[in-house]
PDB file of N, CA and C in Angstrom:
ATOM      1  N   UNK A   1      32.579  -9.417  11.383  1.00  0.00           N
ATOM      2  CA  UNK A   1      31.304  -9.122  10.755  1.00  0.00           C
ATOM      3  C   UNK A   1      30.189  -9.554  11.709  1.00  0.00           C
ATOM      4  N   UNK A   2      29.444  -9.051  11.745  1.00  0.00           N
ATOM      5  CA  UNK A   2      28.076  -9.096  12.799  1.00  0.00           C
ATOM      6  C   UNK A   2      27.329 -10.366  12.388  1.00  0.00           C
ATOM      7  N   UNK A   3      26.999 -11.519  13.348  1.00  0.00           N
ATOM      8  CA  UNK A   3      26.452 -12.173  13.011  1.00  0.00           C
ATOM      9  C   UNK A   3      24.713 -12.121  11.916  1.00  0.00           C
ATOM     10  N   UNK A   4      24.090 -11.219  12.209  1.00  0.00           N
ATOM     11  CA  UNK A   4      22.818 -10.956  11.185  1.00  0.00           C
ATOM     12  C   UNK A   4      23.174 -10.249   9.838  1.00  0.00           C
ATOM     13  N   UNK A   5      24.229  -9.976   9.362  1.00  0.00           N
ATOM     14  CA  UNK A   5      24.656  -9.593   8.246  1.00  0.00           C
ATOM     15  C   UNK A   5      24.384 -10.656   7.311  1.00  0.00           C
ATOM     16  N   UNK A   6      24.497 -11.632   7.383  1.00  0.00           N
ATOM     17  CA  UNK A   6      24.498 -12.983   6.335  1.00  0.00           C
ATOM     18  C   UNK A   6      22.586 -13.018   6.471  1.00  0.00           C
ATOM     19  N   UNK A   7      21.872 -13.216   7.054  1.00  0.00           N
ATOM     20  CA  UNK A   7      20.747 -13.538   7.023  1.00  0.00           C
ATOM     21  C   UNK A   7      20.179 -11.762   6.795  1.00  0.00           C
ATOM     22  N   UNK A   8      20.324 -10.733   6.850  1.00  0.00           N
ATOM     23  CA  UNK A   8      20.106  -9.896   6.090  1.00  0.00           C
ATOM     24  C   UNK A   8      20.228 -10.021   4.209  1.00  0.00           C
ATOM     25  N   UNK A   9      21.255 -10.496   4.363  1.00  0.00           N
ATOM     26  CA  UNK A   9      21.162 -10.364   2.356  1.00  0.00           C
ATOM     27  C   UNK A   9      20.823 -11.535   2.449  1.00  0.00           C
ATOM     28  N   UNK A  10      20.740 -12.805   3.062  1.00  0.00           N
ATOM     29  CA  UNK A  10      19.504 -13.713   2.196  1.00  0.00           C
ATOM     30  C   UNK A  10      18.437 -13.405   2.177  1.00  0.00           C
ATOM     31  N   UNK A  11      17.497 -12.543   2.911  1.00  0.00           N
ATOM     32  CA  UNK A  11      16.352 -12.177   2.632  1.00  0.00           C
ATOM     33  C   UNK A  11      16.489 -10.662   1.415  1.00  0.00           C
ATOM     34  N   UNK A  12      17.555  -9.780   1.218  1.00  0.00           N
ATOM     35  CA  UNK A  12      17.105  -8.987   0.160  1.00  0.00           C
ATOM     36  C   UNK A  12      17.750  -9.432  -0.815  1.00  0.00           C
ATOM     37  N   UNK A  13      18.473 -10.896  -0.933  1.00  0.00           N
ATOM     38  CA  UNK A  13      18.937 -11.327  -2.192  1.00  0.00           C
ATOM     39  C   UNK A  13      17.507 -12.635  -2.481  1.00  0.00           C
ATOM     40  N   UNK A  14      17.104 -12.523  -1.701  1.00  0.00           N
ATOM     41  CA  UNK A  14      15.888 -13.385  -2.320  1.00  0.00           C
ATOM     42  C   UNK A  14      15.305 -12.976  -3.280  1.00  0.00           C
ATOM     43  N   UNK A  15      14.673 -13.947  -4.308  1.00  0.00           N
ATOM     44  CA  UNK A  15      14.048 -13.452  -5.541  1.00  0.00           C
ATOM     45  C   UNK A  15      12.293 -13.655  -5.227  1.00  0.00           C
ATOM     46  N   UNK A  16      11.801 -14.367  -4.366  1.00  0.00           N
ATOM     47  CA  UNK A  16      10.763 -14.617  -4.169  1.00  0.00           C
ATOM     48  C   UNK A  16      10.269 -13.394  -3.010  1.00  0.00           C
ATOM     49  N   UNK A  17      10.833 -13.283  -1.963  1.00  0.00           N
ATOM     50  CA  UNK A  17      10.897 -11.875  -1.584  1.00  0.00           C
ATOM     51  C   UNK A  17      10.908 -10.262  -2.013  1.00  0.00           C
ATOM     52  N   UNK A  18      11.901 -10.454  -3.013  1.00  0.00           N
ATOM     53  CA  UNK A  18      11.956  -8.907  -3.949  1.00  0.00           C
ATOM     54  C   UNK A  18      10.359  -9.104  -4.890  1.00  0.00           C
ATOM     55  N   UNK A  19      10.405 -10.192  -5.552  1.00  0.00           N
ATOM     56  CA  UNK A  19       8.978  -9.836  -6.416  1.00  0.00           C
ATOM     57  C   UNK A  19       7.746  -9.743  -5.254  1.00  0.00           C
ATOM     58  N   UNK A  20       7.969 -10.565  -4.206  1.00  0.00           N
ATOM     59  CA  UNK A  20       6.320 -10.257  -3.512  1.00  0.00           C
ATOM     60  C   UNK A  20       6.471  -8.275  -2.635  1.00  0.00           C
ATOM     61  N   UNK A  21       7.746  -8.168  -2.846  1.00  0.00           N
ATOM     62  CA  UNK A  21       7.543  -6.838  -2.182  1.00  0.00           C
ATOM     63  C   UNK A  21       7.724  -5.536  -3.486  1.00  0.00           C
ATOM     64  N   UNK A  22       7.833  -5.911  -4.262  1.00  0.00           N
ATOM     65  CA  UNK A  22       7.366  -5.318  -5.695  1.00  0.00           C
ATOM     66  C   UNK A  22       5.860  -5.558  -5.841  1.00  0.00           C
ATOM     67  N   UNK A  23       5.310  -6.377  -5.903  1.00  0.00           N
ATOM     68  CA  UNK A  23       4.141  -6.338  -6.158  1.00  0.00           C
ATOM     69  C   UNK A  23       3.131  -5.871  -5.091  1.00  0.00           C
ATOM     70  N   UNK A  24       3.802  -5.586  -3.970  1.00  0.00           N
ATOM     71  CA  UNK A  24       2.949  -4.856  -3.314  1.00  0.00           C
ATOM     72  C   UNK A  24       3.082  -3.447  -2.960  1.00  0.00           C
ATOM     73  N   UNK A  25       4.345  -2.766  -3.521  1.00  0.00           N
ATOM     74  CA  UNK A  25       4.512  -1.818  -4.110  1.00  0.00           C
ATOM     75  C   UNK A  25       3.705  -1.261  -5.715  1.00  0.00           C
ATOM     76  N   UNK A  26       3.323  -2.309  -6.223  1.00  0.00           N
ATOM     77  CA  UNK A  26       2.824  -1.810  -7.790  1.00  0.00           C
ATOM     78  C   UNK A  26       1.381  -2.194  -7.094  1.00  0.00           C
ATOM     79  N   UNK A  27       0.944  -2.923  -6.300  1.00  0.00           N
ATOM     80  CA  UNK A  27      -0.491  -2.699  -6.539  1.00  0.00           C
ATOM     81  C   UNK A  27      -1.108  -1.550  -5.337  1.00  0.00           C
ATOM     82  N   UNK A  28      -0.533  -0.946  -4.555  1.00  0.00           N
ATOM     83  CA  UNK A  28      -0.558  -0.289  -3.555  1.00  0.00           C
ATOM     84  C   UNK A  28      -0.494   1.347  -4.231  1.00  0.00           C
ATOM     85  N   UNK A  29       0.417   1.721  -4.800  1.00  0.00           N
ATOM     86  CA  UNK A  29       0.975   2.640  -6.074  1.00  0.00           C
ATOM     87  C   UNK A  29      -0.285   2.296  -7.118  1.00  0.00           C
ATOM     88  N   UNK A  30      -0.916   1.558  -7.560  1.00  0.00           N
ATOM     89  CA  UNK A  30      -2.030   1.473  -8.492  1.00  0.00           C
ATOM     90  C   UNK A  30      -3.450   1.933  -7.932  1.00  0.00           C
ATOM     91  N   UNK A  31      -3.462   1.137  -6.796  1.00  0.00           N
ATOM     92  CA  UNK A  31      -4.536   1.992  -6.031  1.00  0.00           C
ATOM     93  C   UNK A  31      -4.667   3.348  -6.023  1.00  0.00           C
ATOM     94  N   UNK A  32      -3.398   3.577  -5.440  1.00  0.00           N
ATOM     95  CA  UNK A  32      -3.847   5.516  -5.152  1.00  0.00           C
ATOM     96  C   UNK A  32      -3.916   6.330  -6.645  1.00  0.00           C
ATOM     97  N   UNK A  33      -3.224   5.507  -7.414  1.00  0.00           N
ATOM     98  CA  UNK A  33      -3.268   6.026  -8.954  1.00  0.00           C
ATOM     99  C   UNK A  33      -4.174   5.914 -10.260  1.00  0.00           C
ATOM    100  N   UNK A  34      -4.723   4.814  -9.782  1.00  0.00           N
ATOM    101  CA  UNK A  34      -5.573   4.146 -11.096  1.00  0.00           C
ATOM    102  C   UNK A  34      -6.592   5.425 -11.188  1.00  0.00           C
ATOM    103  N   UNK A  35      -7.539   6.101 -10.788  1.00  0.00           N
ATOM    104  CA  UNK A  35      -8.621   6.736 -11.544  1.00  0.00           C
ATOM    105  C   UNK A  35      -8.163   7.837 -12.564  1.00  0.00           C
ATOM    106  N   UNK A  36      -7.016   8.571 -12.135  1.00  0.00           N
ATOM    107  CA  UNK A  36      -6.288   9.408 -13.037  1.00  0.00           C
ATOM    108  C   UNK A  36      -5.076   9.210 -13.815  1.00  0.00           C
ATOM    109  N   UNK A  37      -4.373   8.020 -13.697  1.00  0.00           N
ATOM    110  CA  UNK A  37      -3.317   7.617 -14.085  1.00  0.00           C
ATOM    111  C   UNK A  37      -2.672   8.203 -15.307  1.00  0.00           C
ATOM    112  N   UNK A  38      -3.969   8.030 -16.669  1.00  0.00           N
ATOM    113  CA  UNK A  38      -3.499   9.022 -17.699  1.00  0.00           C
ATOM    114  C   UNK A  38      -3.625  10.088 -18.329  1.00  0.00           C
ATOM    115  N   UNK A  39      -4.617  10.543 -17.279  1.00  0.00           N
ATOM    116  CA  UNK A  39      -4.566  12.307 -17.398  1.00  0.00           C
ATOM    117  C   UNK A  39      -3.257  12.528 -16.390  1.00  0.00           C
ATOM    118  N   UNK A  40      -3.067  11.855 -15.447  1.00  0.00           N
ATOM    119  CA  UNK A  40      -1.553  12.801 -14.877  1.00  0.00           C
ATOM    120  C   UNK A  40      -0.559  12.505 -15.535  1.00  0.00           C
ATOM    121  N   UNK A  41      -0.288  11.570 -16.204  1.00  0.00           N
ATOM    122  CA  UNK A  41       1.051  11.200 -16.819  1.00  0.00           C
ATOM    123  C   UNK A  41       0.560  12.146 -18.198  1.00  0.00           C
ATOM    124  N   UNK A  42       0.101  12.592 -18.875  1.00  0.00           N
ATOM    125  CA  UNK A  42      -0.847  13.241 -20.084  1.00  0.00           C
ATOM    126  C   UNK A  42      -0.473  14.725 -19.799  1.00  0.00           C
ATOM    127  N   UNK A  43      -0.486  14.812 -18.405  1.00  0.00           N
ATOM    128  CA  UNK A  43      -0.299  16.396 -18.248  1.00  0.00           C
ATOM    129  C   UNK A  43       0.645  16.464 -17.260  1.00  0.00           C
ATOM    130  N   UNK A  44       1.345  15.802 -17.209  1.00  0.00           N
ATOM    131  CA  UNK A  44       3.060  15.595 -16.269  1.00  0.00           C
ATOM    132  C   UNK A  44       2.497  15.848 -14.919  1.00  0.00           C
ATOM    133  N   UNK A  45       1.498  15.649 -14.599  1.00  0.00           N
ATOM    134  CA  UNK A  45       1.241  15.886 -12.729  1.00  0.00           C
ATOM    135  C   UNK A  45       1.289  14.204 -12.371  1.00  0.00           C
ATOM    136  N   UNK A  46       2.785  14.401 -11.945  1.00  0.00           N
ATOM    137  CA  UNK A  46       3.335  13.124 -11.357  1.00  0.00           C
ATOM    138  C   UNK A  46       3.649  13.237  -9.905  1.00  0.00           C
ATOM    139  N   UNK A  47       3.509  12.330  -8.876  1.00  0.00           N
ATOM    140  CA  UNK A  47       3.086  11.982  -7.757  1.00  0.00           C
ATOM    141  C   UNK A  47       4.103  11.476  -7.425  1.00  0.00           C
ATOM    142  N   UNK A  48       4.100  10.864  -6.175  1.00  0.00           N
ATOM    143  CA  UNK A  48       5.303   9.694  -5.633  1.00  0.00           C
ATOM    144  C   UNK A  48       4.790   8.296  -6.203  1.00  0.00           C
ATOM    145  N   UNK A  49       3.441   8.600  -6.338  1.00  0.00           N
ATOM    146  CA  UNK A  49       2.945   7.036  -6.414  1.00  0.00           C
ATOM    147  C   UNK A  49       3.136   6.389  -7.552  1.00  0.00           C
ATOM    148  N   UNK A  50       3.161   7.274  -8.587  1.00  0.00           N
ATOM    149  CA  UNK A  50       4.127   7.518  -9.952  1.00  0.00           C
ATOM    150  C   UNK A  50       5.603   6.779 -10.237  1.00  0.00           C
ATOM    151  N   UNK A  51       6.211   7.366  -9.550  1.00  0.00           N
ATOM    152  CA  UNK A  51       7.405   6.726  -9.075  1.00  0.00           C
ATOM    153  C   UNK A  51       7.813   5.378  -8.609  1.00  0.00           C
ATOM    154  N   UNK A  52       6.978   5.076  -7.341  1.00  0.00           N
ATOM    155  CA  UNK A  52       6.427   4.002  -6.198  1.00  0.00           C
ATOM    156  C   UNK A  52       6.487   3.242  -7.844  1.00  0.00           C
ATOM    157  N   UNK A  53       5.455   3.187  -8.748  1.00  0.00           N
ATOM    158  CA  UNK A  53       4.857   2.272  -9.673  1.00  0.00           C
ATOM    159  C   UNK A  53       6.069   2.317 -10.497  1.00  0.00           C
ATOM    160  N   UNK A  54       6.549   2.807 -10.959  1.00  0.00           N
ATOM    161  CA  UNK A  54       7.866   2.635 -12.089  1.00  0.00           C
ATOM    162  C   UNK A  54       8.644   1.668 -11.465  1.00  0.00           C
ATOM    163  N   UNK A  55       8.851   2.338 -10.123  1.00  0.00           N
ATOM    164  CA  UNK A  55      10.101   1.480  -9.358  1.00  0.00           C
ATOM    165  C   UNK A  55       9.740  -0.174  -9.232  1.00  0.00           C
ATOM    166  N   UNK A  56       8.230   0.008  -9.108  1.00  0.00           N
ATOM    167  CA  UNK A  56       8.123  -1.480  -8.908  1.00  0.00           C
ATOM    168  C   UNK A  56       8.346  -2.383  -9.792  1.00  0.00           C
ATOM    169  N   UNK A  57       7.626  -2.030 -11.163  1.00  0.00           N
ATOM    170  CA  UNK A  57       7.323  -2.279 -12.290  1.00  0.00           C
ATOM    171  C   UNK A  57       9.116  -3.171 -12.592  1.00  0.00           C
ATOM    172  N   UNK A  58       9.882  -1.624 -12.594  1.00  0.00           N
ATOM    173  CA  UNK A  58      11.293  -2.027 -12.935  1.00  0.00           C
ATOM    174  C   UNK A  58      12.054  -3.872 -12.056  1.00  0.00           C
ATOM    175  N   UNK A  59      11.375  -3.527 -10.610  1.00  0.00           N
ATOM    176  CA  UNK A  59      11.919  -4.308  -9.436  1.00  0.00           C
ATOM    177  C   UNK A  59      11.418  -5.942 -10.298  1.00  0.00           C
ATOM    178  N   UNK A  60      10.184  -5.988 -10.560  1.00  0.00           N
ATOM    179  CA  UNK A  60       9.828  -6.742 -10.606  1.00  0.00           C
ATOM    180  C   UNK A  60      10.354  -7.652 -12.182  1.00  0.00           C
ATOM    181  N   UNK A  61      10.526  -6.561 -13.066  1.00  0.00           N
ATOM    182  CA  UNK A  61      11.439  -7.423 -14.595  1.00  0.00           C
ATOM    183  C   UNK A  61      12.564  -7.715 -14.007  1.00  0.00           C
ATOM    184  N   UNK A  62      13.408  -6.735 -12.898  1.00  0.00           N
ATOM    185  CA  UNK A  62      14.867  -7.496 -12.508  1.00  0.00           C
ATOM    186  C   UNK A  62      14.555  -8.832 -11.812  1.00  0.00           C
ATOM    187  N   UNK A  63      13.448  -9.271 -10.958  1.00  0.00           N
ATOM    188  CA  UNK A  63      13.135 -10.411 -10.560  1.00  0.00           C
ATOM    189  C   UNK A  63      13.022 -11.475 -11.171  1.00  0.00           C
ATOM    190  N   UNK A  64      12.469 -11.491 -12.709  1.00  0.00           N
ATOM    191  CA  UNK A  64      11.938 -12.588 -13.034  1.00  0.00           C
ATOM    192  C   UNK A  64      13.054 -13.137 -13.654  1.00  0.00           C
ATOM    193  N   UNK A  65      13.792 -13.023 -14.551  1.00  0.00           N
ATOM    194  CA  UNK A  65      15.167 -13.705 -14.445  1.00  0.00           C
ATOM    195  C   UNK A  65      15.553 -14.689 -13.389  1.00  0.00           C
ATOM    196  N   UNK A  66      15.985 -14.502 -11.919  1.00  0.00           N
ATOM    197  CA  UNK A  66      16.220 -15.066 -11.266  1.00  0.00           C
ATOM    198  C   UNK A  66      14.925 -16.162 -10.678  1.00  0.00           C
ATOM    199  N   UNK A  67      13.699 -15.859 -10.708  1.00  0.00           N
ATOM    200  CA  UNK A  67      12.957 -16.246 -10.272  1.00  0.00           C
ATOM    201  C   UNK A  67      12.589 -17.781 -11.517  1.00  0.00           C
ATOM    202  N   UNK A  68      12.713 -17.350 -12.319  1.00  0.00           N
ATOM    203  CA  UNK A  68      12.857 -18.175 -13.854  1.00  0.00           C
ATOM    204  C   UNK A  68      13.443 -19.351 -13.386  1.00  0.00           C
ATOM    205  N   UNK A  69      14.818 -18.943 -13.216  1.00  0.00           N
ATOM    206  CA  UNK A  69      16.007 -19.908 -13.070  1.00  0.00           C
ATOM    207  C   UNK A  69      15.219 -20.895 -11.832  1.00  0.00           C
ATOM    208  N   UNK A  70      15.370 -20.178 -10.736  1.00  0.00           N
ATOM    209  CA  UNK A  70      14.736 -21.111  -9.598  1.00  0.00           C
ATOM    210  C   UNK A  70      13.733 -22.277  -9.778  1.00  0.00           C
ATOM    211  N   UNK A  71      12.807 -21.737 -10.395  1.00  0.00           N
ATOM    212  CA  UNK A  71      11.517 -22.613 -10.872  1.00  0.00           C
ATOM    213  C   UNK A  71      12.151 -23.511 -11.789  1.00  0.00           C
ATOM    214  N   UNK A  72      12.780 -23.305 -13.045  1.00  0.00           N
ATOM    215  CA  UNK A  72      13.177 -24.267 -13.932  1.00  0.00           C
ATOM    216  C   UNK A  72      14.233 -25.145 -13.168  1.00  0.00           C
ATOM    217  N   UNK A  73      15.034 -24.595 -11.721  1.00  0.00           N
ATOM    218  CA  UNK A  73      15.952 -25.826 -11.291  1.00  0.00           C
ATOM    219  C   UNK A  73      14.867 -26.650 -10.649  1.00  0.00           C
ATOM    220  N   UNK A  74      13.678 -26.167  -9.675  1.00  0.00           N
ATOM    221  CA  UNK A  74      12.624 -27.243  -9.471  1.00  0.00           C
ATOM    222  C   UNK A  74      12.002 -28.030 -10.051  1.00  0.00           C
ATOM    223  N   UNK A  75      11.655 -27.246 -10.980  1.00  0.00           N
ATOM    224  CA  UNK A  75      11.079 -28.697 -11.997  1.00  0.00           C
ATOM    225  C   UNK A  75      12.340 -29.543 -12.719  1.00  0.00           C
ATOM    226  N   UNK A  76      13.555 -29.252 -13.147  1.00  0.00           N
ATOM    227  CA  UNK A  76      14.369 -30.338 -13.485  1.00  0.00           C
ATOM    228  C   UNK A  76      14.883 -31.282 -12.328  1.00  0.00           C
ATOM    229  N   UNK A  77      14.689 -30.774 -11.457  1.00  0.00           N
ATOM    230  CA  UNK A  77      14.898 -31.650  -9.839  1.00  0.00           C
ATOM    231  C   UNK A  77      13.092 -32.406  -9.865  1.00  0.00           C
ATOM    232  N   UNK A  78      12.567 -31.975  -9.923  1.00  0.00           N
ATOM    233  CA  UNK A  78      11.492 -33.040  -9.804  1.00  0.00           C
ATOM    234  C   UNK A  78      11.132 -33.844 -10.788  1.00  0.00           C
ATOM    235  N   UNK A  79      11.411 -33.694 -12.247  1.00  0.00           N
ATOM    236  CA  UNK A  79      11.891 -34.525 -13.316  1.00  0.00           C
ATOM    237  C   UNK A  79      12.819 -35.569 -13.051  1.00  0.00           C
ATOM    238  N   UNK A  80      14.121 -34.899 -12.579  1.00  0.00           N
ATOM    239  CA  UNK A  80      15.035 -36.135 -12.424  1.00  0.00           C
ATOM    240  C   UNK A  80      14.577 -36.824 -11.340  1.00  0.00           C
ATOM    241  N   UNK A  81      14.051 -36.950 -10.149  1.00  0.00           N
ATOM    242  CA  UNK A  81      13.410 -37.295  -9.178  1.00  0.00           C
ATOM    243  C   UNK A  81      12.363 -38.562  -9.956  1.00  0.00           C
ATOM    244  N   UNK A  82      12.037 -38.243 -11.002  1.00  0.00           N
ATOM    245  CA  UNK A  82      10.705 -39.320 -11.279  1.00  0.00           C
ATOM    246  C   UNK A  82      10.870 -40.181 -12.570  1.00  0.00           C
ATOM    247  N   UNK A  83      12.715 -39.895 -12.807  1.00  0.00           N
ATOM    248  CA  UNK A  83      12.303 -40.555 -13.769  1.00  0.00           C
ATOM    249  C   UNK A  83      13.124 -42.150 -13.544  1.00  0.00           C
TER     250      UNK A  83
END
């Protein structure tokens, strides 16, 4: 196996990574979309950016789960740490 294979999926198994590149997919996708957003979805003239925004939207609920967990093991590590 190729040595950069392992440090490839730690960066796309990262959870702090996937949400910051979701969110710059949903606000990038909001930009080009926001003035018409619901007249095109209203009259099915859907875009990529359309898409771009679903996908993110989606990326970003699969994130927070994991991202959850992470934060709640930090703060019980810095709890047990102080007490």
């Amino acid at each position: 196996m190729p040595k950069y294979l392992p440090a490839i999926r730690r960066i796309v198994n990262n959870p702090f990574a996937n949400i910051f590149v979701a969110l710059i997919l949903l606000v990038t996708s909001l930009m080009e979309a926001w003035e018409t957003l619901f007249d095109d979805v209203g009259e099915m003239n859907l875009g990529a950016h359309h898409g771009i925004m679903l996908f993110a939207i989606f990326q970003i609920l699969k994130t927070l789960p994991d991202l959850m967990d992470a934060l709640h093991f930090i703060h019980k590590a810095h709890e047990d740490k102080h007490e």
